[in-house]
Protein backbone atom coordinates (compact mmCIF):
# COMPACT_ATOMS: atom_id res chain seq x y z
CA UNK A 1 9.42 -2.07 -3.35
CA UNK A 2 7.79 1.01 -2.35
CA UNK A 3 4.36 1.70 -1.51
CA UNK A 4 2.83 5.63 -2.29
CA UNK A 5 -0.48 6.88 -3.08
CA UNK A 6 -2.16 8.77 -5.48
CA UNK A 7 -5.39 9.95 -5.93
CA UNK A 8 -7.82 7.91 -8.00
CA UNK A 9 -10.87 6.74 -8.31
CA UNK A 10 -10.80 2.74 -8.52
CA UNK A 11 -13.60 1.50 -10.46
CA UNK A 12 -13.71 -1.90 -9.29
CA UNK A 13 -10.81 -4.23 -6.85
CA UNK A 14 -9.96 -5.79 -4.39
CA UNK A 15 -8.48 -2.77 -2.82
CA UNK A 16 -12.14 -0.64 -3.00
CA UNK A 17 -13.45 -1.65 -0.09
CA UNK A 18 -10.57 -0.36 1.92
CA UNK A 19 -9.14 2.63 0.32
CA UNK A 20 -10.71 5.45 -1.98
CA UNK A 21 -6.75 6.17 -3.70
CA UNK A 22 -4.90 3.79 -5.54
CA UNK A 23 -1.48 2.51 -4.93
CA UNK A 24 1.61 3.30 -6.39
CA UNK A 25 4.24 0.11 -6.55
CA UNK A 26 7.59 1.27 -7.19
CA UNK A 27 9.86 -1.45 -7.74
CA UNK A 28 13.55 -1.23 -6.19
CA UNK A 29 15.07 -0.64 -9.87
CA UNK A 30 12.82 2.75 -9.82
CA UNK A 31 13.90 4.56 -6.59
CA UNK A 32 16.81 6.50 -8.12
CA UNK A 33 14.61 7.49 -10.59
CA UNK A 34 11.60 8.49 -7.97
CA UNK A 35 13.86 9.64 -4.81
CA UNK A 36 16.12 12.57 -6.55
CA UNK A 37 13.32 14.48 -7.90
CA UNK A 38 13.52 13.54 -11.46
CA UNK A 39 11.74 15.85 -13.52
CA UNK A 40 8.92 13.46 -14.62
CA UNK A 41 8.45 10.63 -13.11
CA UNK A 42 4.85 9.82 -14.05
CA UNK A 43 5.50 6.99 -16.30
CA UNK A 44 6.22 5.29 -13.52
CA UNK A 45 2.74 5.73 -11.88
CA UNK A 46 1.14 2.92 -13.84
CA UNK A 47 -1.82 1.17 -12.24
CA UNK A 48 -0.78 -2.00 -10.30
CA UNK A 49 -2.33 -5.23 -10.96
CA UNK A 50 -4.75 -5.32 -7.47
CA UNK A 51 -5.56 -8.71 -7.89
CA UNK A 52 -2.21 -9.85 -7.70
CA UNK A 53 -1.80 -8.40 -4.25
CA UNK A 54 -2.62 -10.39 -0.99
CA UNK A 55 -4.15 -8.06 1.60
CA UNK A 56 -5.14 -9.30 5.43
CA UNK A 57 -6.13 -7.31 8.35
CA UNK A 58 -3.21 -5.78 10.55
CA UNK A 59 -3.23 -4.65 13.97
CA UNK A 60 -4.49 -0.55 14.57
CA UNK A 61 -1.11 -0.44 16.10
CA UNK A 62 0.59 0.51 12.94
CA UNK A 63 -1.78 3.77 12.55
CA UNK A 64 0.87 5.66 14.92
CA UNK A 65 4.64 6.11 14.03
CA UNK A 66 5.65 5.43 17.55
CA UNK A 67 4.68 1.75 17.06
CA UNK A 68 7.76 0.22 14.75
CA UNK A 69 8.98 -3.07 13.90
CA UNK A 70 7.75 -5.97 11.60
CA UNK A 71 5.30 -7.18 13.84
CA UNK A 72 2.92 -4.50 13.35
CA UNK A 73 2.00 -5.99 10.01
CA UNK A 74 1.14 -9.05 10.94
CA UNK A 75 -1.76 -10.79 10.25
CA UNK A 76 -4.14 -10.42 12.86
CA UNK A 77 -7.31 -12.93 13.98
CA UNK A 78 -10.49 -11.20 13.56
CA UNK A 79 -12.52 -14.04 15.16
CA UNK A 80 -10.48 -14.08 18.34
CA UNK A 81 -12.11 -10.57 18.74
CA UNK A 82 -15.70 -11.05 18.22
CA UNK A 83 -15.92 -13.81 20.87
């Protein structure tokens, strides 16, 4: 899967309080079709299903490129900071 954005206004989700664009969710089967410049791709910019996605907070660490590997999305303990 592949993760893009678009701009959009998002009337109402789960994703609203964290983002003012909407998602794009390519599935694997779609990247030759997305990747190579294909001349219109837009059919496959269909709105995903937010509710079906499970979101949790992630360290800040993965706002900078320098900071790679799987553990920078994570789940991260929001309590163990407030104490």
């Amino acid at each position: 899967m592949a993760v893009l954005e678009i701009s959009a206004a998002v009337s109402y989700s789960p994703m609203v309080s964290t983002r003012d664009r909407m998602a794009v969710i390519l599935h694997r089967k779609d990247h030759e079709r997305w990747m190579p410049h294909e001349p219109d791709p837009s059919d496959l910019m269909n709105p995903f299903d937010t509710w079906a996605m499970t979101m949790w907070p992630i360290s800040r660490r993965l706002s900078t490129f320098r900071n790679a590997g799987p553990e920078v999305i994570n789940r991260v303990d929001l309590s163990a900071r407030c104490g």
